[in-house]
C-alpha atoms as a PDB file:
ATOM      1  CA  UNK A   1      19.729   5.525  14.037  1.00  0.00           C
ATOM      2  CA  UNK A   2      20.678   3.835  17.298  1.00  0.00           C
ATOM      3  CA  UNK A   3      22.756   0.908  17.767  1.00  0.00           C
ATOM      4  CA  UNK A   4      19.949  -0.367  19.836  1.00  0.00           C
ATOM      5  CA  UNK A   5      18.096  -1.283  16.697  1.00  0.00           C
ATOM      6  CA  UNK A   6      20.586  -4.657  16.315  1.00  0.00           C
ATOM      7  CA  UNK A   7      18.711  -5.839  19.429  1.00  0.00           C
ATOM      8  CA  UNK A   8      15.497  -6.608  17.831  1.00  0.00           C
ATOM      9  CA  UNK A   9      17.388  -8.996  15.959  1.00  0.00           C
ATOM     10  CA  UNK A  10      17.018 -11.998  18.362  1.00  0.00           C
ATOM     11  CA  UNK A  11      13.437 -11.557  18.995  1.00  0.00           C
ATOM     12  CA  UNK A  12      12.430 -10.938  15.009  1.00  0.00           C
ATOM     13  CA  UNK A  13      13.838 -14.141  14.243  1.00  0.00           C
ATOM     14  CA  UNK A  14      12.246 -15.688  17.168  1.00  0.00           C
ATOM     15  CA  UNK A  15       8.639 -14.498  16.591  1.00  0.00           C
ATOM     16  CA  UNK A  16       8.814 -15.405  12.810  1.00  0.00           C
ATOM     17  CA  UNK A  17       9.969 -19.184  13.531  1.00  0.00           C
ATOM     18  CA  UNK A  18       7.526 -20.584  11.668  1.00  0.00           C
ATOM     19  CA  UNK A  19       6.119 -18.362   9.560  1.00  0.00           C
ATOM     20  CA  UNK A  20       6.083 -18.998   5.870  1.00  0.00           C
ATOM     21  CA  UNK A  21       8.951 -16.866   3.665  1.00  0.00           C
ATOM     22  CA  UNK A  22       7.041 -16.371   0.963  1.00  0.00           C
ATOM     23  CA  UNK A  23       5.070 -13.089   1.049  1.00  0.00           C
ATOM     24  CA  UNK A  24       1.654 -13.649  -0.265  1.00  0.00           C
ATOM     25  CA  UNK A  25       1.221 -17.088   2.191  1.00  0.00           C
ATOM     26  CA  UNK A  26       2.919 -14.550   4.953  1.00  0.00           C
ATOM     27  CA  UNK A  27      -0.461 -11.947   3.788  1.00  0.00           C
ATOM     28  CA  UNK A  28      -2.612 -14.690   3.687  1.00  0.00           C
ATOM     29  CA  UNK A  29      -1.571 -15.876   7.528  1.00  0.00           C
ATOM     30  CA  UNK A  30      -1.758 -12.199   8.369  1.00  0.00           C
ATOM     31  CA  UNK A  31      -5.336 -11.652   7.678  1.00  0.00           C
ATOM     32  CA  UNK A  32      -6.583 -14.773   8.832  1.00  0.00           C
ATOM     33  CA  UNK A  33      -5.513 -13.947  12.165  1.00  0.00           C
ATOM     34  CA  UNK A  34      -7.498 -10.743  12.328  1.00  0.00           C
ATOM     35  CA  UNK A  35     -10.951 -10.744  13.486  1.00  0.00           C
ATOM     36  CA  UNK A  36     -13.667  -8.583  12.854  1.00  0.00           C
ATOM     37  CA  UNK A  37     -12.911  -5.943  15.633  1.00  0.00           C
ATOM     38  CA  UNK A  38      -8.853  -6.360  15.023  1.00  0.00           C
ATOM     39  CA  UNK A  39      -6.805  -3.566  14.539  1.00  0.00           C
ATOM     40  CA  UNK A  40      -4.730  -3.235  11.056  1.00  0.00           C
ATOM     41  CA  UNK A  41      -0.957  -1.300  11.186  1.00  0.00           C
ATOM     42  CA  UNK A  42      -1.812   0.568   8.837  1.00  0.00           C
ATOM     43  CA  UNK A  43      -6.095   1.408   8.799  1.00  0.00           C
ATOM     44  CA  UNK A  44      -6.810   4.627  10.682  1.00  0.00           C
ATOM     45  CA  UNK A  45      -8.932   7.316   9.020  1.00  0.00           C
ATOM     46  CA  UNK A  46      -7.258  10.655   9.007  1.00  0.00           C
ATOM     47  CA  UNK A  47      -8.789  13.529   7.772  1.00  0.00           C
ATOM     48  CA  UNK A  48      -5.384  15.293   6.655  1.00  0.00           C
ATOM     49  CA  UNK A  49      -4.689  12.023   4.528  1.00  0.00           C
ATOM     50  CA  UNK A  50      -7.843  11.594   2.709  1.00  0.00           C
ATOM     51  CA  UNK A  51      -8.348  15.500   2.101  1.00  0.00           C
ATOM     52  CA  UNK A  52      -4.630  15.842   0.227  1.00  0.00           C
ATOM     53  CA  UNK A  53      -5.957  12.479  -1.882  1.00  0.00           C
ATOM     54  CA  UNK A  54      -9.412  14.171  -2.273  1.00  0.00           C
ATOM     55  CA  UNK A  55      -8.252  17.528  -3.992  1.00  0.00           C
ATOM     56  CA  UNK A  56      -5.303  16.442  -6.185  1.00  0.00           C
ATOM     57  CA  UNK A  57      -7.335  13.051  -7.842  1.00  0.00           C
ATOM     58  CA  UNK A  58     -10.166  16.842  -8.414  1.00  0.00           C
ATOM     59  CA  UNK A  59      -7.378  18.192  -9.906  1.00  0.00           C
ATOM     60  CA  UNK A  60      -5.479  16.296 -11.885  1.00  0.00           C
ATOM     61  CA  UNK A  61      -8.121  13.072 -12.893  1.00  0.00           C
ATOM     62  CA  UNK A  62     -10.846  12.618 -14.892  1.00  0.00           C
ATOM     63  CA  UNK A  63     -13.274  11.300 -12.154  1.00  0.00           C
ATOM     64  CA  UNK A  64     -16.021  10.124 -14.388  1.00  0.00           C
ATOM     65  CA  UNK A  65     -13.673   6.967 -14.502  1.00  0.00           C
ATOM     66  CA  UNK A  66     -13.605   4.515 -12.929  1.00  0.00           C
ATOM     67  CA  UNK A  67     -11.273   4.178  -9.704  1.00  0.00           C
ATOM     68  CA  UNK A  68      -9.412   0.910  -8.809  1.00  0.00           C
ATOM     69  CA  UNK A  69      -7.697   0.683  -5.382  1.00  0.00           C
ATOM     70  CA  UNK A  70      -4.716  -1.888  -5.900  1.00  0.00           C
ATOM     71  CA  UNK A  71      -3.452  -3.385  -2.699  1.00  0.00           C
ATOM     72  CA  UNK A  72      -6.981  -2.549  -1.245  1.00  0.00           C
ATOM     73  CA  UNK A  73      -6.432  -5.041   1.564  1.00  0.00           C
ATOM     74  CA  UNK A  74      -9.703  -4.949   3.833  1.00  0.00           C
ATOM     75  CA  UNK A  75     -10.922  -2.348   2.087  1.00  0.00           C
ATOM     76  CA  UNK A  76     -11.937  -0.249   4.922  1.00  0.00           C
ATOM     77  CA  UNK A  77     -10.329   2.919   2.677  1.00  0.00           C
ATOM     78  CA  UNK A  78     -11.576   1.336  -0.723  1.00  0.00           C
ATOM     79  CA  UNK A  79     -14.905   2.555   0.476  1.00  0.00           C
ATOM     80  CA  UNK A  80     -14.011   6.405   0.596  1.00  0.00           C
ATOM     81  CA  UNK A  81     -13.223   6.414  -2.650  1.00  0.00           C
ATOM     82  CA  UNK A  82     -16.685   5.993  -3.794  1.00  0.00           C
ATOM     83  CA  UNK A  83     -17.642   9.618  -2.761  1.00  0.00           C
ATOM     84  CA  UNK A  84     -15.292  10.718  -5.834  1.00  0.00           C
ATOM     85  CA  UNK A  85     -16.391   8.332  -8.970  1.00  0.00           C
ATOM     86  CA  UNK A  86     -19.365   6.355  -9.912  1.00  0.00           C
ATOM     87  CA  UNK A  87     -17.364   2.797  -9.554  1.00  0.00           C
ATOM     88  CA  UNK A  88     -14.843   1.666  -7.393  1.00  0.00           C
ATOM     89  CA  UNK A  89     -13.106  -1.642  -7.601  1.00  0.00           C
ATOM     90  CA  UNK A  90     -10.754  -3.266  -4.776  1.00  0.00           C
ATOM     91  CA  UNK A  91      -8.099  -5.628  -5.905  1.00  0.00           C
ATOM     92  CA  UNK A  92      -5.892  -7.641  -3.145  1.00  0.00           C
ATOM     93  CA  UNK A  93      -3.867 -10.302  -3.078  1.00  0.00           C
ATOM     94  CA  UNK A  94      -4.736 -12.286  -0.051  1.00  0.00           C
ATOM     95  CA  UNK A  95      -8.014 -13.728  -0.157  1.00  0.00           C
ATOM     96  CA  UNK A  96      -8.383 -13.266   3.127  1.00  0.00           C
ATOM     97  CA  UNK A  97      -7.976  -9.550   3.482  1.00  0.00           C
ATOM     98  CA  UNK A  98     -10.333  -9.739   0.497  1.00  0.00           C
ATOM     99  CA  UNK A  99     -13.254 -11.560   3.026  1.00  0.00           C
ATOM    100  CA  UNK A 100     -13.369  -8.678   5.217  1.00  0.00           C
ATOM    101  CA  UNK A 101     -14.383  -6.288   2.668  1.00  0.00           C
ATOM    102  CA  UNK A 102     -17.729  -4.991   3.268  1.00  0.00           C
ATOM    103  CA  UNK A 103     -20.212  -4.858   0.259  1.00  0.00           C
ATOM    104  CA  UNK A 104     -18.655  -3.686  -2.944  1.00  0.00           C
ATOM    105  CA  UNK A 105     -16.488  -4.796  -6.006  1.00  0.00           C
ATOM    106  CA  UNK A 106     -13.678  -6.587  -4.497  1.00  0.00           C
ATOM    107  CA  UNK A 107     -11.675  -8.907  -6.367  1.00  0.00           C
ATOM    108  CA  UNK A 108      -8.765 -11.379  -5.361  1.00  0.00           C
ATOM    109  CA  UNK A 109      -5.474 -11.156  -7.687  1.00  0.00           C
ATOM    110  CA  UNK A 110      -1.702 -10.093  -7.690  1.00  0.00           C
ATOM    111  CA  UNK A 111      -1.080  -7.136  -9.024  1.00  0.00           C
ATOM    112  CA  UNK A 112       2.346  -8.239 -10.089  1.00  0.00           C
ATOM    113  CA  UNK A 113       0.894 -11.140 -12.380  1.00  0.00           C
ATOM    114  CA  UNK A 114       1.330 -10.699 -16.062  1.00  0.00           C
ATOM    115  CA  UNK A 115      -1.919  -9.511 -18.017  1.00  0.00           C
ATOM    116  CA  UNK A 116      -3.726  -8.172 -14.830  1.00  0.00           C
ATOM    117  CA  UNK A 117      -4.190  -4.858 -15.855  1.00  0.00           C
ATOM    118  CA  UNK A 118      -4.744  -5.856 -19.100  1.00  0.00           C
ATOM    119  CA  UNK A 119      -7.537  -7.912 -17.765  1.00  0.00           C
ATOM    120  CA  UNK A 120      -9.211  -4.970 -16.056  1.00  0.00           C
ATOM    121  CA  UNK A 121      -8.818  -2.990 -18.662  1.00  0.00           C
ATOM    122  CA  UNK A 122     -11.171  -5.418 -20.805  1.00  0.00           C
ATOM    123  CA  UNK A 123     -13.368  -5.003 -18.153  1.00  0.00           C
ATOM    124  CA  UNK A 124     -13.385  -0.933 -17.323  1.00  0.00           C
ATOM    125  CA  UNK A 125     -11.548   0.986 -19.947  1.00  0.00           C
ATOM    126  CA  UNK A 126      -9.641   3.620 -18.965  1.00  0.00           C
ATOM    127  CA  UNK A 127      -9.193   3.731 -15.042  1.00  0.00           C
ATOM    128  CA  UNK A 128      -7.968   5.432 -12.084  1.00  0.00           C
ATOM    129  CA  UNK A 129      -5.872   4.065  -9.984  1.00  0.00           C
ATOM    130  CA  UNK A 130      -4.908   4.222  -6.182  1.00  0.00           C
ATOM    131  CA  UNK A 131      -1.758   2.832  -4.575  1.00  0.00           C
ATOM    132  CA  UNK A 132      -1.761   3.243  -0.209  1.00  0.00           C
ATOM    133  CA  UNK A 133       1.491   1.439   0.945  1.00  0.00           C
ATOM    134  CA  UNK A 134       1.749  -1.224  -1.989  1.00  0.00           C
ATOM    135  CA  UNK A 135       5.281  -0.756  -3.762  1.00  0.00           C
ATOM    136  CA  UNK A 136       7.184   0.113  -0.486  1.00  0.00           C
ATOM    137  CA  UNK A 137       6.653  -3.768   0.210  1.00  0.00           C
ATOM    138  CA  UNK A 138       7.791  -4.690  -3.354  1.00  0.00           C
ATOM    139  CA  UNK A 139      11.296  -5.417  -4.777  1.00  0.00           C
ATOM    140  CA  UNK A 140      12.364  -3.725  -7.638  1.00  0.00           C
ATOM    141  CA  UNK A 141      11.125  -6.609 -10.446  1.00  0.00           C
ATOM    142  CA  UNK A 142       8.058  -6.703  -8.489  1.00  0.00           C
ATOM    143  CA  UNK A 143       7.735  -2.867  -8.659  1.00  0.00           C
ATOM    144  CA  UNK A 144       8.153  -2.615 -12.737  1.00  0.00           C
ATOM    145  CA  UNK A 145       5.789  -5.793 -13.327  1.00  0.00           C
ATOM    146  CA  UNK A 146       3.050  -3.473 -10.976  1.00  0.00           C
ATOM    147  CA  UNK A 147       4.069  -0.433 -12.746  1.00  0.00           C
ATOM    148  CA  UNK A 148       3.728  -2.546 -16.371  1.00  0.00           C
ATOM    149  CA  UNK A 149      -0.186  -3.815 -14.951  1.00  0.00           C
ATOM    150  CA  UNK A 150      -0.898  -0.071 -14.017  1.00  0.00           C
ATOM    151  CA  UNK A 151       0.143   1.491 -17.423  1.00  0.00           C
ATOM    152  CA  UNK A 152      -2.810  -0.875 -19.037  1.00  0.00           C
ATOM    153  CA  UNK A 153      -5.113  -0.278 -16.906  1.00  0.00           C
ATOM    154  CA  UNK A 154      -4.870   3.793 -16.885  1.00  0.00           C
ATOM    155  CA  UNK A 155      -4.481   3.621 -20.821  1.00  0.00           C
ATOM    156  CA  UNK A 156      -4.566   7.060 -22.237  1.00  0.00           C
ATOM    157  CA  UNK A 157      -7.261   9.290 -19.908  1.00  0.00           C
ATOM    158  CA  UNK A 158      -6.428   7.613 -16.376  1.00  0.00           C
ATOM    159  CA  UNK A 159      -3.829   9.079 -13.554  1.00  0.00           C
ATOM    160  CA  UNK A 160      -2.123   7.272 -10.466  1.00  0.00           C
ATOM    161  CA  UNK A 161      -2.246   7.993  -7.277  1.00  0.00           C
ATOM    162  CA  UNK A 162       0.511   6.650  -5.176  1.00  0.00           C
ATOM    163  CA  UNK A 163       1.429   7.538  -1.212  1.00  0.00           C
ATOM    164  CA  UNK A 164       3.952   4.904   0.409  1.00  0.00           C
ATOM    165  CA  UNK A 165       6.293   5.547   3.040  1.00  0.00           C
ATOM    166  CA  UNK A 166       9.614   6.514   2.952  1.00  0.00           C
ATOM    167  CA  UNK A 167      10.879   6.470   6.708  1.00  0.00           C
ATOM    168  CA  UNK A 168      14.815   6.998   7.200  1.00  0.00           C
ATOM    169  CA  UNK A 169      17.097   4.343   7.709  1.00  0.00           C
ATOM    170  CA  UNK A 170      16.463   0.695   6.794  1.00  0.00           C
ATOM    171  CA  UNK A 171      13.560  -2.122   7.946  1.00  0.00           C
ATOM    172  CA  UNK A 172      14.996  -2.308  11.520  1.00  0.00           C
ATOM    173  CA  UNK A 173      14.849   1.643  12.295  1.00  0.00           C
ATOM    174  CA  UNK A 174      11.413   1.940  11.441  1.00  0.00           C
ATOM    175  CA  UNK A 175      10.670  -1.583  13.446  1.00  0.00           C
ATOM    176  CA  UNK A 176      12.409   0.353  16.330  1.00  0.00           C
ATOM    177  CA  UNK A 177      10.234   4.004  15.513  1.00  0.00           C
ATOM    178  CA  UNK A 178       7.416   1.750  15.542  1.00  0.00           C
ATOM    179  CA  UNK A 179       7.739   0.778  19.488  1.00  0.00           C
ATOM    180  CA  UNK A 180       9.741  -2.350  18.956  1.00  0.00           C
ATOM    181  CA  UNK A 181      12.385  -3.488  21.644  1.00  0.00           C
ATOM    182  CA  UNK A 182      14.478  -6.961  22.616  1.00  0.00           C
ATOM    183  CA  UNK A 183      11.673  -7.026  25.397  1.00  0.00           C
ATOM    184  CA  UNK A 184       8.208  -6.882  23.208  1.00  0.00           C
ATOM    185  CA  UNK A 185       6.829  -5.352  20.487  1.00  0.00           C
ATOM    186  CA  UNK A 186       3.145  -3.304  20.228  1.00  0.00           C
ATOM    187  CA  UNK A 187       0.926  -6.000  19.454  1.00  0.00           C
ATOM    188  CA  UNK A 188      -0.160  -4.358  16.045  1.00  0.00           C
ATOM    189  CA  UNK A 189       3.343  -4.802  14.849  1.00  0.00           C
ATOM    190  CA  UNK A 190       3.942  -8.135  16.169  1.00  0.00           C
ATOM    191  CA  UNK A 191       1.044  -9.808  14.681  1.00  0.00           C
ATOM    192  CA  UNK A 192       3.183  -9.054  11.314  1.00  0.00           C
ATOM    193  CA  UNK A 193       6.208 -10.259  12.641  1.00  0.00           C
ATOM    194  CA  UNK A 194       4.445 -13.553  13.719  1.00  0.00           C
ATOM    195  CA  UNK A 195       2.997 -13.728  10.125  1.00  0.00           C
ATOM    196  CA  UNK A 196       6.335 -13.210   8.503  1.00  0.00           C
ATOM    197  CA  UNK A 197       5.311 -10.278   6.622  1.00  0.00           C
ATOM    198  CA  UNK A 198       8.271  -8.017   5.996  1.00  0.00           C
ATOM    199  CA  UNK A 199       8.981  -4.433   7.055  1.00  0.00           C
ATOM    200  CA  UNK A 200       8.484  -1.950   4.386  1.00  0.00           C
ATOM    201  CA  UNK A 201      11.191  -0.191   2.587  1.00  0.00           C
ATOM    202  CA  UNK A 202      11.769   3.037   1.830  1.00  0.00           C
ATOM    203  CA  UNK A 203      10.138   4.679  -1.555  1.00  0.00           C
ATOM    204  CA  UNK A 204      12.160   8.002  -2.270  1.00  0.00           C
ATOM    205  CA  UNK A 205      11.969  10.126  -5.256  1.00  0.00           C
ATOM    206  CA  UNK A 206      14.852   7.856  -6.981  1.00  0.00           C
ATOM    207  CA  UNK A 207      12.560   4.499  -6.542  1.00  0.00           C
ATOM    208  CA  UNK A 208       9.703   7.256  -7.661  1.00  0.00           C
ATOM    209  CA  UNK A 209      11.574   8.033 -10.913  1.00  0.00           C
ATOM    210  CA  UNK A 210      12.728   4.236 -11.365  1.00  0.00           C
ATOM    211  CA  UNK A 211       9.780   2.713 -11.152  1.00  0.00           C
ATOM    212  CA  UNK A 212       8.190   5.207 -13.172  1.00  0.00           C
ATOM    213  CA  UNK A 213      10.594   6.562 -15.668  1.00  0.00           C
ATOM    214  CA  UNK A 214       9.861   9.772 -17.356  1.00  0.00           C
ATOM    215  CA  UNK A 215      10.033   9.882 -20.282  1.00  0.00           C
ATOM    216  CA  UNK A 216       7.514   7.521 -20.963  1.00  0.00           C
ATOM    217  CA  UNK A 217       5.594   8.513 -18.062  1.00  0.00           C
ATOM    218  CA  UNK A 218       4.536  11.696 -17.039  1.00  0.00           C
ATOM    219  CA  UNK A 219       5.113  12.521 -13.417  1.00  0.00           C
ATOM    220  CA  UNK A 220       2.396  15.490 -13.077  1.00  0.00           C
ATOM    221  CA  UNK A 221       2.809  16.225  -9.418  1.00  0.00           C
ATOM    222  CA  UNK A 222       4.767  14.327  -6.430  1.00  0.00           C
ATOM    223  CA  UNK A 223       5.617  15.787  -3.036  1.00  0.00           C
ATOM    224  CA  UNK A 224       6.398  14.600   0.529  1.00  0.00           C
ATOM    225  CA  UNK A 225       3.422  13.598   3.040  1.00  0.00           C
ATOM    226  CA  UNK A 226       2.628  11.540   6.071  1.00  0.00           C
ATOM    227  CA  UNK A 227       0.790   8.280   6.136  1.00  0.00           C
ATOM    228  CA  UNK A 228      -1.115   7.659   9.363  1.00  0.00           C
ATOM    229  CA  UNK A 229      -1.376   4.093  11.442  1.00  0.00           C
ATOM    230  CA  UNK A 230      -3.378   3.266  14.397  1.00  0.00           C
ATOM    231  CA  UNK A 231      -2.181   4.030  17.745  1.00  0.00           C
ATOM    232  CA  UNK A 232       0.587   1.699  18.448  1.00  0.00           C
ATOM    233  CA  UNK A 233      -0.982   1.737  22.082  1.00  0.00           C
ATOM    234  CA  UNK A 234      -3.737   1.562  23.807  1.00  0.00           C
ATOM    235  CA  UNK A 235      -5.234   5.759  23.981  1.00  0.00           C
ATOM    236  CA  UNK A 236      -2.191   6.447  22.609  1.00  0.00           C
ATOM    237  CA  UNK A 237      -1.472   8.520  19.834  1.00  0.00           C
ATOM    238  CA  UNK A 238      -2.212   7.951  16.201  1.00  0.00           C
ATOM    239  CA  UNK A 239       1.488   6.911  13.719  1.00  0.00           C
ATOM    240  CA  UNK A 240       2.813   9.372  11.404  1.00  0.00           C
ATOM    241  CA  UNK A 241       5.132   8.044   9.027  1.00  0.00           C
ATOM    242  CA  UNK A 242       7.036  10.209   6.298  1.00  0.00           C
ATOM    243  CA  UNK A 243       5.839   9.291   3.246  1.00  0.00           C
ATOM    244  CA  UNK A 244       5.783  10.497  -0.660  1.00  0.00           C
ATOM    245  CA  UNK A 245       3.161  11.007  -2.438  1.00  0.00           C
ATOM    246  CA  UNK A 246       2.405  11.094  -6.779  1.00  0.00           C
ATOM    247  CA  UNK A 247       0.315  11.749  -9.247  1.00  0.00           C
ATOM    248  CA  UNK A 248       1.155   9.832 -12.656  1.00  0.00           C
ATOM    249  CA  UNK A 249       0.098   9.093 -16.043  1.00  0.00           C
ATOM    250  CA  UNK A 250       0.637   5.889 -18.183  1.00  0.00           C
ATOM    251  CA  UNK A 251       2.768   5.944 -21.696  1.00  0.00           C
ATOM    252  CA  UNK A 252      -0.206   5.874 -24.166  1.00  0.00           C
ATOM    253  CA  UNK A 253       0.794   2.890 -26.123  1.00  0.00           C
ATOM    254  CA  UNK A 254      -2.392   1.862 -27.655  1.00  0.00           C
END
């Protein structure tokens, strides 16, 4: 990628003067700041997105399940996931995003935090589970103490669904894809920066296959994709990101 990217550098560090380091108060500033008409990086309904999710969770999981949506954020795509299974549950971090959910089971918690899937599991039995641009804003501990809640909540009949984005290059190039220059950035993207939230990361099919090892896990279908973002701006057209997709099952270790 072009040298040009090293430019951002004085105005990231700028913008983010201020902002809290740690990620979940960076989520929680992020989401306070949007209002009920503002426009999320990342929430865009594509057809093309939801209609490869659609026919491989017909395919491969048992949709009488339950389905929860970890990392559901606002929700807004929590809520298409109720055309495919009789419950849906949204779990988020940040309170915040959490209070713009519309009506619905939404529920505030980390889904790093020890005993969190074991707590749903109490709850729902065997679940589904959908992951939309989660673990491509994790480190790698964070990624296996996820991966550890999502085995106990599939249990022995659920599958995962994962898509994240796996852009080339590192944070900066896909700051600089994303419209972002020493001058100004879109303002979708530099609400984050303001926030502190970090860039994603890449997810390739080595993170895939370390953060779910098989064995244990089964791996039952993965592939590449796009993810989609709202236009970046004004009338202008919608983001698509390279991305991976999965479909997973859990060890059965109860």
């Amino acid at each position: 990628m072009s040298w040009r990217k090293y430019t951002l550098i004085p105005r990231l560090m700028w913008l983010s003067l201020g902002a809290p380091r740690a990620q979940n108060r960076a989520w929680e500033r992020y989401w306070q700041g949007i209002g009920s008409d503002g426009e999320v990086l990342w929430e865009t309904d594509e057809p093309a997105e939801r209609e490869l999710l659609t026919t491989t969770l017909r395919r491969y999981a048992d949709l009488s399940l339950p389905i929860v949506d970890l990392g559901c954020g606002s929700g807004r795509h929590t809520t298409h996931l109720a055309e495919l299974s009789p419950r849906v549950v949204g779990v988020d971090g940040s309170a915040a995003a959490i209070a713009h959910a519309g009506p619905g089971d939404f529920r505030v918690a980390d889904i790093t935090e020890p005993g969190l899937g074991a707590s749903l599991h109490a709850e729902l039995g065997d679940a589904n589970v959908r992951l939309r641009g989660v673990l491509h804003l994790l480190d790698d501990a964070a990624r296996r103490a996820a991966a550890a809640n999502i085995a106990d909540l599939l249990g022995g009949r659920g599958s995962l669904y994962l898509c994240e984005t796996d852009h080339a290059g590192d944070p900066l190039d896909l700051l600089y894809a994303q419209g972002a220059r020493l001058t100004g950035l879109p303002r979708v993207v530099d609400r984050l920066v303001r926030s502190g939230v970090r860039p994603p990361r890449r997810f390739t099919e080595t993170d895939l296959g370390a953060t779910f090892p098989s064995p244990p896990w089964r791996i039952l279908q993965h592939g590449t994709t796009e993810m989609y973002g709202v236009p970046l701006t004004p009338g202008g057209p919608i983001q698509r990101l390279p991305a991976r997709y999965a479909v997973v099952r859990a060890p059965v270790t109860r």
